[in-house]
Protein backbone atom coordinates (compact mmCIF):
# COMPACT_ATOMS: atom_id res chain seq x y z
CA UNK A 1 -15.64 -4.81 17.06
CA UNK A 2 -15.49 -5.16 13.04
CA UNK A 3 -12.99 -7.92 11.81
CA UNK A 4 -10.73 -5.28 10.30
CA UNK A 5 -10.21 -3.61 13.55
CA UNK A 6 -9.45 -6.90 14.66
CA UNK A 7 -6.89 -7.37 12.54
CA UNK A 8 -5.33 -3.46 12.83
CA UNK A 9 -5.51 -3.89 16.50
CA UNK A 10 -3.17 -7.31 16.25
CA UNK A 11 -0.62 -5.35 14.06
CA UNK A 12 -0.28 -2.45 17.05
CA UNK A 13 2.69 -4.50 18.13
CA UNK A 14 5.12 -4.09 15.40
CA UNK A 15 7.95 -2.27 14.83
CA UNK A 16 8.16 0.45 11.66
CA UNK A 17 10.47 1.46 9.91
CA UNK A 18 13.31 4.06 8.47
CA UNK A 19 15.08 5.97 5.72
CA UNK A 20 19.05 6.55 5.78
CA UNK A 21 19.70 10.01 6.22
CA UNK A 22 18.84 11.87 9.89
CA UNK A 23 16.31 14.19 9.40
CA UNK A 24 15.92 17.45 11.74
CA UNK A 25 12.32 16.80 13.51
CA UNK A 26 9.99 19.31 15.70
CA UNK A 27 11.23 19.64 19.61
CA UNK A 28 7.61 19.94 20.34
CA UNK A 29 4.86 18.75 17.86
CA UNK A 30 1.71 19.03 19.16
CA UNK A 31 -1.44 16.70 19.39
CA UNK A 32 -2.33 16.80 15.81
CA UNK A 33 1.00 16.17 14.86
CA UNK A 34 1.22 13.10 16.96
CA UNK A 35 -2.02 11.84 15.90
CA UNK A 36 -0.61 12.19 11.96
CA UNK A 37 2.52 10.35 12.65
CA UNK A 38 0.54 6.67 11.54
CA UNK A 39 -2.56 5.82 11.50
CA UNK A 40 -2.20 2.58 12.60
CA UNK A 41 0.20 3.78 15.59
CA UNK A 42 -0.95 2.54 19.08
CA UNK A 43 -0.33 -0.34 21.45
CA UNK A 44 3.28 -1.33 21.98
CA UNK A 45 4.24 1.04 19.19
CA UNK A 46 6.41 3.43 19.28
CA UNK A 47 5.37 7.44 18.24
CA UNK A 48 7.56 9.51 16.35
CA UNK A 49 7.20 13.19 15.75
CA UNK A 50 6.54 14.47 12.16
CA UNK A 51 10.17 14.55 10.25
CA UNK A 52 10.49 18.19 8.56
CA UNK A 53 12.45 19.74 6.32
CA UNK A 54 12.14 20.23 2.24
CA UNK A 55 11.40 17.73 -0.29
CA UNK A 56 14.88 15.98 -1.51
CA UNK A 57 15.76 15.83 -4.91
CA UNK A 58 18.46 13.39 -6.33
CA UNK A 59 21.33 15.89 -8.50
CA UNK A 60 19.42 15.52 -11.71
CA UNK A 61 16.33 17.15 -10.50
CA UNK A 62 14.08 14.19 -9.92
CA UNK A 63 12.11 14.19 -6.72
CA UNK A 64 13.30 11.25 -4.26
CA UNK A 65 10.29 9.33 -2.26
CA UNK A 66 13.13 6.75 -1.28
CA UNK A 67 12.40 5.55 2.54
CA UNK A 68 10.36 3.85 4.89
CA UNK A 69 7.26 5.08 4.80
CA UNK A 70 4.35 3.97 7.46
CA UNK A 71 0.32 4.88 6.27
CA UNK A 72 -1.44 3.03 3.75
CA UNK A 73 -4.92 4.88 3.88
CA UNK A 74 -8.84 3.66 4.28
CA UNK A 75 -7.95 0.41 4.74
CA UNK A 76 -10.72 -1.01 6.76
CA UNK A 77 -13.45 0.93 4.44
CA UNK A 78 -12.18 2.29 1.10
CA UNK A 79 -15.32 4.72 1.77
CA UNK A 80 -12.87 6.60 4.59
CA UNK A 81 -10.88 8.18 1.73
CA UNK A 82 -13.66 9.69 -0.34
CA UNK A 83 -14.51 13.23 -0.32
CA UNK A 84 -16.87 13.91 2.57
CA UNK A 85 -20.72 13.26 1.66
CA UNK A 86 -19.37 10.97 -1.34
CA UNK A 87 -20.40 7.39 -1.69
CA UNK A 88 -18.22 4.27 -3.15
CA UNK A 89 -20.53 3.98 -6.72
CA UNK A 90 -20.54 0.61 -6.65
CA UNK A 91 -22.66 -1.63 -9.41
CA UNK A 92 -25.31 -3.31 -8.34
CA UNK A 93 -23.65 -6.73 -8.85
CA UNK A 94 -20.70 -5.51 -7.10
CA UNK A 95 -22.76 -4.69 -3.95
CA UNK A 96 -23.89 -8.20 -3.90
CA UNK A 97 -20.66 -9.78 -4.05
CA UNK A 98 -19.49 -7.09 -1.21
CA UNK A 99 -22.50 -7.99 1.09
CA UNK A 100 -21.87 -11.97 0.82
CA UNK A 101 -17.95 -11.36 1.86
CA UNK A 102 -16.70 -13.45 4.85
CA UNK A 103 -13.79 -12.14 7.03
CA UNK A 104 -12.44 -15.56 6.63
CA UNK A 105 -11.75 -15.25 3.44
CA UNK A 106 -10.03 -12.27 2.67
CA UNK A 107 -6.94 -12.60 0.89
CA UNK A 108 -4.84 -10.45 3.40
CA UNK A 109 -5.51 -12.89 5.81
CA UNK A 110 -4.61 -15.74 4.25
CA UNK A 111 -1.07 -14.59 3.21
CA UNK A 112 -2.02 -13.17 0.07
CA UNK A 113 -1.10 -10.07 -1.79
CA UNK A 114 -3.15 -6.98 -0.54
CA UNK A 115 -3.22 -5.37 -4.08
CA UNK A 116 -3.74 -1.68 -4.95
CA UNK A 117 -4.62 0.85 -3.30
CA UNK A 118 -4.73 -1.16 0.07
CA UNK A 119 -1.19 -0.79 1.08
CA UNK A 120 -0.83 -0.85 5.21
CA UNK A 121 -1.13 -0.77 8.71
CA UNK A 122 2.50 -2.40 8.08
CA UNK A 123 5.71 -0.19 7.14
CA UNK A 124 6.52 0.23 3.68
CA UNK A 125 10.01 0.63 1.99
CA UNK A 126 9.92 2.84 -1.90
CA UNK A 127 13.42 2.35 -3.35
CA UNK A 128 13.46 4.36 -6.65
CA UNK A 129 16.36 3.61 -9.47
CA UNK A 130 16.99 5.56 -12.75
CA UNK A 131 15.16 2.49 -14.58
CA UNK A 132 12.24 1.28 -11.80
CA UNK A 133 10.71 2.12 -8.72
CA UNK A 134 10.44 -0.41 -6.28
CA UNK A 135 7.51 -0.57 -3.23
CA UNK A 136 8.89 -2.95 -0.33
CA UNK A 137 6.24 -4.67 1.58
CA UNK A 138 7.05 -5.26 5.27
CA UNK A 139 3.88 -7.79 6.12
CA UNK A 140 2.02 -9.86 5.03
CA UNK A 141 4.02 -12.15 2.42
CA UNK A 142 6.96 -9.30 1.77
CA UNK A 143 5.13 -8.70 -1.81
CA UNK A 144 7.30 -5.89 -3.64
CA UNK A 145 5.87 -3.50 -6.52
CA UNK A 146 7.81 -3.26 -9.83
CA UNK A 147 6.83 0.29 -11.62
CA UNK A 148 8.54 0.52 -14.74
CA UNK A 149 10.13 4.66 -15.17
CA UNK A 150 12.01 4.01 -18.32
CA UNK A 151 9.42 5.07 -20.58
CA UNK A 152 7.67 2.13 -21.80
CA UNK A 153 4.40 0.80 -22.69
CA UNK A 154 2.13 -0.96 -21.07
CA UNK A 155 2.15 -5.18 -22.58
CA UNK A 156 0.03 -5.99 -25.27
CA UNK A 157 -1.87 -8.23 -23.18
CA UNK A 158 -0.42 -8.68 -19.20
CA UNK A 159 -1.13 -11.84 -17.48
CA UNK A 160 -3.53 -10.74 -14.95
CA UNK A 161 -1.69 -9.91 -11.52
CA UNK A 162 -2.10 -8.80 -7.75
CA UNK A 163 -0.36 -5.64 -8.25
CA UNK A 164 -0.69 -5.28 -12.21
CA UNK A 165 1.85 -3.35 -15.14
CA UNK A 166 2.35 -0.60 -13.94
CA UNK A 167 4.55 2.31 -15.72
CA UNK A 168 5.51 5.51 -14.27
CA UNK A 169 6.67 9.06 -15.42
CA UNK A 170 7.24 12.04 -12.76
CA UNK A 171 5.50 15.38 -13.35
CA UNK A 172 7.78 17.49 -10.91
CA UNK A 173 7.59 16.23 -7.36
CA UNK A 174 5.05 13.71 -8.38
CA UNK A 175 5.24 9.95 -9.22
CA UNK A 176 2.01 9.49 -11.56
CA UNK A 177 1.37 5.26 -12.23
CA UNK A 178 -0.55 4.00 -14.21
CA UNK A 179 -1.46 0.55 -13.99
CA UNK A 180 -3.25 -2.21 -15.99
CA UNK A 181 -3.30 -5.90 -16.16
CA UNK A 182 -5.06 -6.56 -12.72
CA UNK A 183 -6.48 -9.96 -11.65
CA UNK A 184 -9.55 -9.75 -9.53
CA UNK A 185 -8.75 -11.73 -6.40
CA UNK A 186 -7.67 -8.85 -3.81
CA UNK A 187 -9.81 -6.78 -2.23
CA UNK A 188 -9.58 -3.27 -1.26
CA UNK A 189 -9.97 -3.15 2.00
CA UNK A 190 -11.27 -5.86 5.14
CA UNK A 191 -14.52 -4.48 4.19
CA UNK A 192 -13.99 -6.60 1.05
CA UNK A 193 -14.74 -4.11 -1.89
CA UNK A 194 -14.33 -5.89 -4.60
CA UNK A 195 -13.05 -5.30 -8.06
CA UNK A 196 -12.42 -7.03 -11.32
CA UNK A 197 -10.06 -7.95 -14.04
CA UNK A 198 -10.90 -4.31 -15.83
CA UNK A 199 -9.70 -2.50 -13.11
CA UNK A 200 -7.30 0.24 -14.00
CA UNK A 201 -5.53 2.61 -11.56
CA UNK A 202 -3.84 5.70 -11.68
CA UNK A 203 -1.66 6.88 -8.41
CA UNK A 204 -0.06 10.13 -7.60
CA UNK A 205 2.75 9.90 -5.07
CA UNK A 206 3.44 13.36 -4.14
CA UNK A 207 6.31 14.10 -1.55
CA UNK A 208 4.85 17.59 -0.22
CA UNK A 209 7.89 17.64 2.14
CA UNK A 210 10.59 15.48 3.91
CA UNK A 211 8.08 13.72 5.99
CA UNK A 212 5.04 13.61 3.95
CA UNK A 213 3.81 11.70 1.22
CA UNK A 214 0.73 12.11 -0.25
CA UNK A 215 -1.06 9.50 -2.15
CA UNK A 216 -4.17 9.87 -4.22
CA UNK A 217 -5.70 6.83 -6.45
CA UNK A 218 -7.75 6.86 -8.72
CA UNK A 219 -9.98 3.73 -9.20
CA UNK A 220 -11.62 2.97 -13.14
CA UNK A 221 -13.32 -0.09 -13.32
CA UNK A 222 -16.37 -0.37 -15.07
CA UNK A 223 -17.00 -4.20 -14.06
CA UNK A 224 -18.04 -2.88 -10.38
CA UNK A 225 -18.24 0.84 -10.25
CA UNK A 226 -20.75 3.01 -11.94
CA UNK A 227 -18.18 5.49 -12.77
CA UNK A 228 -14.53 6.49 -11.70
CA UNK A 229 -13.42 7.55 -8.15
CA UNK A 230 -10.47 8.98 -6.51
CA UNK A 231 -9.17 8.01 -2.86
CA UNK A 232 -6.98 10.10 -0.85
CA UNK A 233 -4.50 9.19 2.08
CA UNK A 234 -1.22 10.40 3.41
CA UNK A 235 1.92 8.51 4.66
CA UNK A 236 4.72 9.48 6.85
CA UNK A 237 8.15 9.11 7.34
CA UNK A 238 9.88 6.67 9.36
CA UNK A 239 13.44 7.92 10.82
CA UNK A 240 15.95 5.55 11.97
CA UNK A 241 14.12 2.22 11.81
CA UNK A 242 13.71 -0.27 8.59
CA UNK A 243 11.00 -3.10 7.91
CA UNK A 244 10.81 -6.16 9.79
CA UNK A 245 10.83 -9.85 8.46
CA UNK A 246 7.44 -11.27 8.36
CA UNK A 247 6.32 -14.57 7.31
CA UNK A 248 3.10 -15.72 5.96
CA UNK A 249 2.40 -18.20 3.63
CA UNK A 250 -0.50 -19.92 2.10
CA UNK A 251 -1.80 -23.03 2.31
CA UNK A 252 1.69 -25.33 2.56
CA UNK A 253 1.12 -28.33 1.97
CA UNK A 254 4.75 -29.78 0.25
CA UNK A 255 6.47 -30.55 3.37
CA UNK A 256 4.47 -33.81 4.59
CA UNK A 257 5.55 -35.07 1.27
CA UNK A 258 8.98 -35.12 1.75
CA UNK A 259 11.05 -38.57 3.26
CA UNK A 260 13.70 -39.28 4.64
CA UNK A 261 17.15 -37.16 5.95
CA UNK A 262 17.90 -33.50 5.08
CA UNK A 263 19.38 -33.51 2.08
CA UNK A 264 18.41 -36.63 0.16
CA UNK A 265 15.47 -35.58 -0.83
């Protein structure tokens, strides 16, 4: 078994999560319904048919992709999302630093952010504001996404991040963000893709209906990949349940330091 499906198989046992309102769902979904509720689905996790019903809008028009949402896409091999019979274009110095990669050290699992576009297998909250959009990690280190909607620019010059700048603008029931400002320490899947600090992404979060979210990224970076490419995946609503605490953290190493009683320190 590849480490990745390791590590998907040891997140089977968690819980997922919800979104506020109680959606009407299908009496009788069949297989392929089932199979689409989350990818990552299996173990002593819980199924859940497909939530239906139309696309919500808040009153001023603006599509809402507010809930807990479960489905983060080709996690284990970016290559998954591609169109069939396409390859990841990788350079050739970006293939060397792919085939050297060690399980071990993969940022995911040492507590670190996962970075764009490799979002799941845990549940994942989107909480959406006239001013910001808001992605709510439930695992790893509870990382959150900031995605600015009031019309800005993108900074002069952004510290390089995990997760980037990233502005937003909707184009009807679409979230489009564009995002700069990258450091290159993630990696795009357990695979271990790598990227660098030129990366630039552009997402498309479309809600097709009340249970569906579809998310295509686009990935431009001309430090590791010959040219751009776009990666597809879908996510799926999560009735009725919200994202769990989880706790990870890297490499502590305060606490031996401190002496003495609670309190005096």
């Amino acid at each position: 078994m590849k480490p990745y499906s390791v590590l998907l198989a040891a997140s089977a046992g968690l819980m997922m999560a919800q979104q506020p309102s109680t959606p009407q769902v299908e009496k009788n979904p069949g297989a392929a319904v089932q199979a689409a509720v989350a990818p990552a689905t299996g173990g002593g996790r819980r199924q859940q048919p497909r939530v239906t019903g139309p696309t919500p809008h808040f009153a001023d028009g603006t599509v809402d992709l507010s809930g807990v949402w479960n489905g983060g896409g080709p996690i284990g091999d970016i290559a998954q999302g591609l169109p069939k019979g396409e390859k990841v274009p990788m350079t050739p110095e970006a293939e060397k630093i792919f085939k050297t990669r060690q399980s071990k050290d993969d940022p995911e699992a040492n507590c670190l952010p996962t970075g764009v576009p490799r979002v799941a297998p845990y549940p994942w909250r989107i909480v959406q504001t006239p001013t910001h959009v808001f992605i709510l990690f439930e695992g790893n280190i509870h990382s959150f996404r900031q995605i600015f909607v009031d019309g800005r620019k993108h900074q002069a010059d952004p510290n390089p991040t995990w997760y980037g700048d990233s502005i937003g603008h909707y184009e009807g029931d679409t979230l489009v963000v564009d995002t700069v400002g990258y450091n290159d320490r993630s990696w795009f899947d357990f695979a271990g893709h790598p990227h660098t600090e030129q990366l630039h992404t552009i997402e498309r979060y479309t809600r097709k209906d009340l249970g569906t979210l579809n998310v295509q990224t686009e990935i431009i970076d001309p430090g590791a990949y010959s040219k751009p490419f776009t990666l597809n995946f879908t996510a799926n609503l999560r009735p009725k349940e919200e994202i769990m605490e989880y706790i990870c953290q890297e490499d502590q190493k305060d606490a031996k330091h401190l002496i003495g009683f609670a309190g005096l320190n």
